[in-house]
N, C-alpha and C. Protein backbone atom coordinates (compact mmCIF):
# COMPACT_ATOMS: atom_id res chain seq x y z
N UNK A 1 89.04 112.85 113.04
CA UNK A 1 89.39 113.67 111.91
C UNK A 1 89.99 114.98 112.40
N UNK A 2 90.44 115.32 111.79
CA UNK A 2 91.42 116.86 111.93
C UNK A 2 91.64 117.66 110.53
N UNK A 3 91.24 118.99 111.70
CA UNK A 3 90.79 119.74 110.06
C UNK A 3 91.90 121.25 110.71
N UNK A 4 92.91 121.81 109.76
CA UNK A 4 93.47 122.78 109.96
C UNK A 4 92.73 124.08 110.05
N UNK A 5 92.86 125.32 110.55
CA UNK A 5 91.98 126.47 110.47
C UNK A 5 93.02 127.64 110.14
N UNK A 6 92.91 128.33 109.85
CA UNK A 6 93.58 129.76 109.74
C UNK A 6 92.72 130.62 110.97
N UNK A 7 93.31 130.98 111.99
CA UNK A 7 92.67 131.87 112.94
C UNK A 7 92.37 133.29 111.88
N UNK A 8 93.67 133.78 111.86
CA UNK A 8 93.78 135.16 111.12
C UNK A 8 94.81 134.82 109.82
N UNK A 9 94.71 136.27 109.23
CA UNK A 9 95.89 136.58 108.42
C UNK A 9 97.40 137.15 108.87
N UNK A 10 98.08 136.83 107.87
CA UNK A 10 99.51 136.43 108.78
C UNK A 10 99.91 138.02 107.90
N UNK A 11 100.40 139.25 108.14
CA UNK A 11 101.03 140.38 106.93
C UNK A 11 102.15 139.68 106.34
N UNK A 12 102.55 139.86 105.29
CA UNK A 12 103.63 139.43 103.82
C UNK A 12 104.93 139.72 104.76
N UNK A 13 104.97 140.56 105.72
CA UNK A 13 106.67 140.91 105.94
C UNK A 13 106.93 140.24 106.98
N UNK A 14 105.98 139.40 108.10
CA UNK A 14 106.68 138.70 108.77
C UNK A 14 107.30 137.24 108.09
N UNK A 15 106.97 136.85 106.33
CA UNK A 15 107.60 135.83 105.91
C UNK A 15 108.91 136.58 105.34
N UNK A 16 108.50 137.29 104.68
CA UNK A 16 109.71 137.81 103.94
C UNK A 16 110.90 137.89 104.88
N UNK A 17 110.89 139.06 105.80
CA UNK A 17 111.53 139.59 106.81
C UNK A 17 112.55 138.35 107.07
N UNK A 18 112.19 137.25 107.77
CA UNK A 18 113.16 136.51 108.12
C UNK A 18 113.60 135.66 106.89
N UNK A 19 112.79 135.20 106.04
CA UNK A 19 113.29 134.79 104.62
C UNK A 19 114.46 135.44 104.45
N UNK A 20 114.53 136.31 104.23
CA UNK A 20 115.75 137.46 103.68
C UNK A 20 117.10 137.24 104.79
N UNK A 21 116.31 136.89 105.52
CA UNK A 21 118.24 137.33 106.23
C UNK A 21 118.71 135.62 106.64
N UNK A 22 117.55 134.76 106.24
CA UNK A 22 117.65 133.04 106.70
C UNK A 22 118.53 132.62 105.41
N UNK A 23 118.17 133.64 104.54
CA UNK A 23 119.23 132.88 103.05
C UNK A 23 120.86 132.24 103.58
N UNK A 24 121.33 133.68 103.89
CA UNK A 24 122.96 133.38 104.46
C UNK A 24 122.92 133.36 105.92
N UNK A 25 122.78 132.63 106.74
CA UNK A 25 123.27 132.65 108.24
C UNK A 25 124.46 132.52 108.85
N UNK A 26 124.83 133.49 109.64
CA UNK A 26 126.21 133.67 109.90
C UNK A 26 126.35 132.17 111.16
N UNK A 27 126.58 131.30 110.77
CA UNK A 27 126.87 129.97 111.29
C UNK A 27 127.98 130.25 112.97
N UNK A 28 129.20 131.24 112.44
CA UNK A 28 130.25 131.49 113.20
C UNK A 28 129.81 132.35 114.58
N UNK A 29 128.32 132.89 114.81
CA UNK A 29 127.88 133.83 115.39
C UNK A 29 126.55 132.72 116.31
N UNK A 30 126.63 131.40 116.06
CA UNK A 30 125.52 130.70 116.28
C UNK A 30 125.76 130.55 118.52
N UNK A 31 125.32 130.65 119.09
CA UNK A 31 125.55 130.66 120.54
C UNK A 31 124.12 129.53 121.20
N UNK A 32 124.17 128.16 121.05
CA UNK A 32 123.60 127.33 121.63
C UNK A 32 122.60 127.68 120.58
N UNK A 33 121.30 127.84 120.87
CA UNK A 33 120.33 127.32 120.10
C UNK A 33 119.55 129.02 119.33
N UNK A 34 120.35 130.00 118.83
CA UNK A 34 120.30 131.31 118.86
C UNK A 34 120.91 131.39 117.02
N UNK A 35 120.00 131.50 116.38
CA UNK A 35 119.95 131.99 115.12
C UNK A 35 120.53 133.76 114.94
N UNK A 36 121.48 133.74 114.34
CA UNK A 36 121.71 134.97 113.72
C UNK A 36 122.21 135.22 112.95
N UNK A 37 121.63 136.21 111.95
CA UNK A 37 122.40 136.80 110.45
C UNK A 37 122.19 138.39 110.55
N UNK A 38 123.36 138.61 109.86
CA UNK A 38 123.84 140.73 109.78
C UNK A 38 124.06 140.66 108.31
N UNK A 39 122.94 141.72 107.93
CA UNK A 39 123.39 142.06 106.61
C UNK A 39 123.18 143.51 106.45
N UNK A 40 124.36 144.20 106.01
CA UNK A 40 124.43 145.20 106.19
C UNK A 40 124.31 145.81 107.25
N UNK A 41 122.82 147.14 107.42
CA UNK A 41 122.74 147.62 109.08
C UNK A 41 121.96 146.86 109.85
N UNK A 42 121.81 145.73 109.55
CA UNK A 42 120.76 144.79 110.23
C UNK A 42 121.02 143.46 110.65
N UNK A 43 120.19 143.13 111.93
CA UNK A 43 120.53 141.84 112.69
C UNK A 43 119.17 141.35 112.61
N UNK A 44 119.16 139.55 112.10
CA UNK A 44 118.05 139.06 112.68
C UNK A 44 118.62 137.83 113.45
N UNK A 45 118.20 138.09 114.71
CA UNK A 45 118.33 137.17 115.80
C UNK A 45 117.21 136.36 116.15
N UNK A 46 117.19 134.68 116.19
CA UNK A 46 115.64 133.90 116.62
C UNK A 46 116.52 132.86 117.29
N UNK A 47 116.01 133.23 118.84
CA UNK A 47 116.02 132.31 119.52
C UNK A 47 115.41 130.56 119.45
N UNK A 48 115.37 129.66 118.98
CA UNK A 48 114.97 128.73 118.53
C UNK A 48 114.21 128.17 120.02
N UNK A 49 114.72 127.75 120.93
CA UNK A 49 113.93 127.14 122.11
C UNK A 49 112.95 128.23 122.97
N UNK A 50 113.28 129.02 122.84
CA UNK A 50 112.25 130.63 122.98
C UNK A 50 111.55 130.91 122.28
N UNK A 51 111.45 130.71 121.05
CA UNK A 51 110.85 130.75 120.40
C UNK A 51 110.02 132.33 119.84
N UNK A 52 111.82 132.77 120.29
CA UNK A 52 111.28 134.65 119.94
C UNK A 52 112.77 135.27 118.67
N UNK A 53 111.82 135.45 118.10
CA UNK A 53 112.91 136.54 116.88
C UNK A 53 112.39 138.24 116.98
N UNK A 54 113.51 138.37 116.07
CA UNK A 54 114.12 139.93 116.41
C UNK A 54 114.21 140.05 114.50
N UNK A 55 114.22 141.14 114.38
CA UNK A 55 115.00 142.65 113.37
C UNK A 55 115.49 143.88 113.82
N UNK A 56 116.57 143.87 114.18
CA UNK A 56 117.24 145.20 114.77
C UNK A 56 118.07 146.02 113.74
N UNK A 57 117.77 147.23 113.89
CA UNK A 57 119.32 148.38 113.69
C UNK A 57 120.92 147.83 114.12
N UNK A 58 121.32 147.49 113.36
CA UNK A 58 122.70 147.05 114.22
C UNK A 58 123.43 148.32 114.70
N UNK A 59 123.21 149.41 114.37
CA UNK A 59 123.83 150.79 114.32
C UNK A 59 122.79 151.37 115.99
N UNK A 60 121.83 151.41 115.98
CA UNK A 60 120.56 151.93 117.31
C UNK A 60 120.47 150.75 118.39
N UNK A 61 120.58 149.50 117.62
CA UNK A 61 119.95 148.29 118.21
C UNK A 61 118.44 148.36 118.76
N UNK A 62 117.72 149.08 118.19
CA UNK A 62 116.12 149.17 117.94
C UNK A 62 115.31 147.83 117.48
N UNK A 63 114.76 147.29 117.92
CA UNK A 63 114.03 146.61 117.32
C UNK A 63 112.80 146.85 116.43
N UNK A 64 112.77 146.46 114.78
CA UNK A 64 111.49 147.05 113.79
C UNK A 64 110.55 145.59 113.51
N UNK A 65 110.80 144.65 114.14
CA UNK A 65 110.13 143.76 114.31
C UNK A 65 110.79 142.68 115.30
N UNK A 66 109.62 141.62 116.17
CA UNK A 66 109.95 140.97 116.76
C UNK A 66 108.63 140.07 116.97
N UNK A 67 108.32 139.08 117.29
CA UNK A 67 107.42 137.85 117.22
C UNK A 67 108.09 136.69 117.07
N UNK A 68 106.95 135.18 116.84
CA UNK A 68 107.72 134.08 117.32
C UNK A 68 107.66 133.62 115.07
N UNK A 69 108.05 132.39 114.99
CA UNK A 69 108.13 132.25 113.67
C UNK A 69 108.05 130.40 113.59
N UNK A 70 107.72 129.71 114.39
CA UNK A 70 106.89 128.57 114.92
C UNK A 70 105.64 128.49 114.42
N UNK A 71 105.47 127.19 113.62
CA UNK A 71 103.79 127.44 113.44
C UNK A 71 102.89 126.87 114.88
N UNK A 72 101.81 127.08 114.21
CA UNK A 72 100.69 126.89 115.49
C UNK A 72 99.26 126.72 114.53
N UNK A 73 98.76 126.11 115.36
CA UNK A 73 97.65 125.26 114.54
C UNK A 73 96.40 125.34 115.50
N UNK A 74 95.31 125.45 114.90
CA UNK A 74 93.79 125.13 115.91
C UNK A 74 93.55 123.79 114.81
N UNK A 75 93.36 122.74 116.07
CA UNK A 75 93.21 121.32 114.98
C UNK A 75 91.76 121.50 115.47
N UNK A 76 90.92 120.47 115.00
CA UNK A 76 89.68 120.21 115.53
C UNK A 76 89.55 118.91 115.65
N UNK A 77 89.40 118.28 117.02
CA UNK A 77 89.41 117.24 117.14
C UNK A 77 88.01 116.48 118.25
N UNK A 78 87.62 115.10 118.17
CA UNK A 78 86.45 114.95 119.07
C UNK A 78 86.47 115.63 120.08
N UNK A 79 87.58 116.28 121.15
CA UNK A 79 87.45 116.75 121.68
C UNK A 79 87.34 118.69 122.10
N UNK A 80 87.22 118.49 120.73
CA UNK A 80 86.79 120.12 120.76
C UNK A 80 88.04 120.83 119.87
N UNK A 81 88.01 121.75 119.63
CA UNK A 81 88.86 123.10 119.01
C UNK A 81 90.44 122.69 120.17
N UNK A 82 92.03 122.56 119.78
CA UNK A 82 92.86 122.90 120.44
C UNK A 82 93.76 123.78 119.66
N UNK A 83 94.73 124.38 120.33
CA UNK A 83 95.61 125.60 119.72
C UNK A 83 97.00 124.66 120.23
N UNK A 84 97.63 123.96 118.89
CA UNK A 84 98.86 123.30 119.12
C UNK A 84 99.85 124.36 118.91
N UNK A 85 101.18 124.16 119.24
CA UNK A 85 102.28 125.08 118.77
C UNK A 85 103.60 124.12 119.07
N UNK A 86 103.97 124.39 117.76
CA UNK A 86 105.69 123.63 117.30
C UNK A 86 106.48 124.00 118.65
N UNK A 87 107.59 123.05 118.81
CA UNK A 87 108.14 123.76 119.23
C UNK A 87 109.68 122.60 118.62
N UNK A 88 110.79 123.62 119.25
CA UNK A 88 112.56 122.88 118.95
C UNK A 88 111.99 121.40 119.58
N UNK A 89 113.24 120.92 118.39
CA UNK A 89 112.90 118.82 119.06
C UNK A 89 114.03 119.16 119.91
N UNK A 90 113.68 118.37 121.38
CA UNK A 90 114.15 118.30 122.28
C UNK A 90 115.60 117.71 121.67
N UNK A 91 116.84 118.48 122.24
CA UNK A 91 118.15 117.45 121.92
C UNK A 91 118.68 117.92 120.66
N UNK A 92 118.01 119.12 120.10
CA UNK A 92 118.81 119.44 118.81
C UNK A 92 119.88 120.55 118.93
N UNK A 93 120.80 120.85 118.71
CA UNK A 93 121.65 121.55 118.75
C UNK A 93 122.36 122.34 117.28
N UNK A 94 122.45 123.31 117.13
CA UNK A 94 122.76 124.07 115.86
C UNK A 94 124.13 123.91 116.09
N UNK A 95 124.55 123.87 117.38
CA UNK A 95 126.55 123.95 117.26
C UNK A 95 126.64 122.70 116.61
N UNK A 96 126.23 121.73 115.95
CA UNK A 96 126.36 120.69 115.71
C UNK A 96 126.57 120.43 113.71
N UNK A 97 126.32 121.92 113.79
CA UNK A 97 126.51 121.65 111.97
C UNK A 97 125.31 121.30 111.06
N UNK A 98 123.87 121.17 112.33
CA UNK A 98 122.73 120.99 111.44
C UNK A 98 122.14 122.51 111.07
N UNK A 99 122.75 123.40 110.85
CA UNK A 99 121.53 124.75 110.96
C UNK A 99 121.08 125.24 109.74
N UNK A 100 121.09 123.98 108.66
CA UNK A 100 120.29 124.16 107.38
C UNK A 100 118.47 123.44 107.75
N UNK A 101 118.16 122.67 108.57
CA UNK A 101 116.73 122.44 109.04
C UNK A 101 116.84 122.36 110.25
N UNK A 102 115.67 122.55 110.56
CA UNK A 102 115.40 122.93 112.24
C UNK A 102 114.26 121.68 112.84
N UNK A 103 114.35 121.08 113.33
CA UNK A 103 113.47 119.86 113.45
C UNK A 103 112.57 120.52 114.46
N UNK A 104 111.01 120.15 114.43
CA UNK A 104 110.29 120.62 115.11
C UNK A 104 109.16 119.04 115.44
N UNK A 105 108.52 119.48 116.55
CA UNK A 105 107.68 118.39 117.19
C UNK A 105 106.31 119.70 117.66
N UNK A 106 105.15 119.15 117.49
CA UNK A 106 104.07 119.17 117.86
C UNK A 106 103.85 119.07 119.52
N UNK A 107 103.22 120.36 119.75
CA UNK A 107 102.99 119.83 121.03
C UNK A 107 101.68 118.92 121.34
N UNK A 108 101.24 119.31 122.98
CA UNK A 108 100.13 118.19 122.84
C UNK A 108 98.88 118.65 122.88
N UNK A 109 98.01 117.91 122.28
CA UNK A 109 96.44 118.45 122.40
C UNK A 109 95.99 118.66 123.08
């Protein structure tokens, strides 16, 4: 059996934050597996196989947030408590015209 857990609470602006700028993605700006949208004075950049995003100043290039945006899971399984984490399906490519879903795979227990 497998039972999901919430370690902690997640704050409201790390969904929003990238929500907001994931609406329109600048497709033409895409560089291998590297998410990015500018709206207005702002860049959000997420590395997809890194599994690291950004919110920058496009004007300072400051970063006002940065973390991963991958879920991750503590399953519970016979063999005790594990901490899984998503990651890119091997072989996917955004230059490819898919960068409306992002396919993800489970790692291993």
């Amino acid at each position: 059996m497998i039972k999901l857990a919430c370690k902690k609470s997640v704050p409201w602006f790390v969904f929003f934050v990238p929500a907001f700028f994931l609406i329109v993605p600048d497709i033409s700006a895409q560089t291998k597996n590297i998410w990015t949208s500018r709206e207005q004075e702002w860049v959000f950049e997420w590395n997809l196989e890194a599994d690291k995003a950004s919110v920058k100043q496009s004007s300072s290039g400051s970063a006002v947030w940065q973390g991963s945006l991958m879920p991750a899971f503590w399953l519970q399984t016979e063999k005790g408590n594990n901490y899984v984490k998503a990651i890119l399906k091997p072989g996917f490519s955004l230059t490819e015209g898919n960068s409306d879903q992002i396919p993800i795979v489970l790692g291993d227990l």
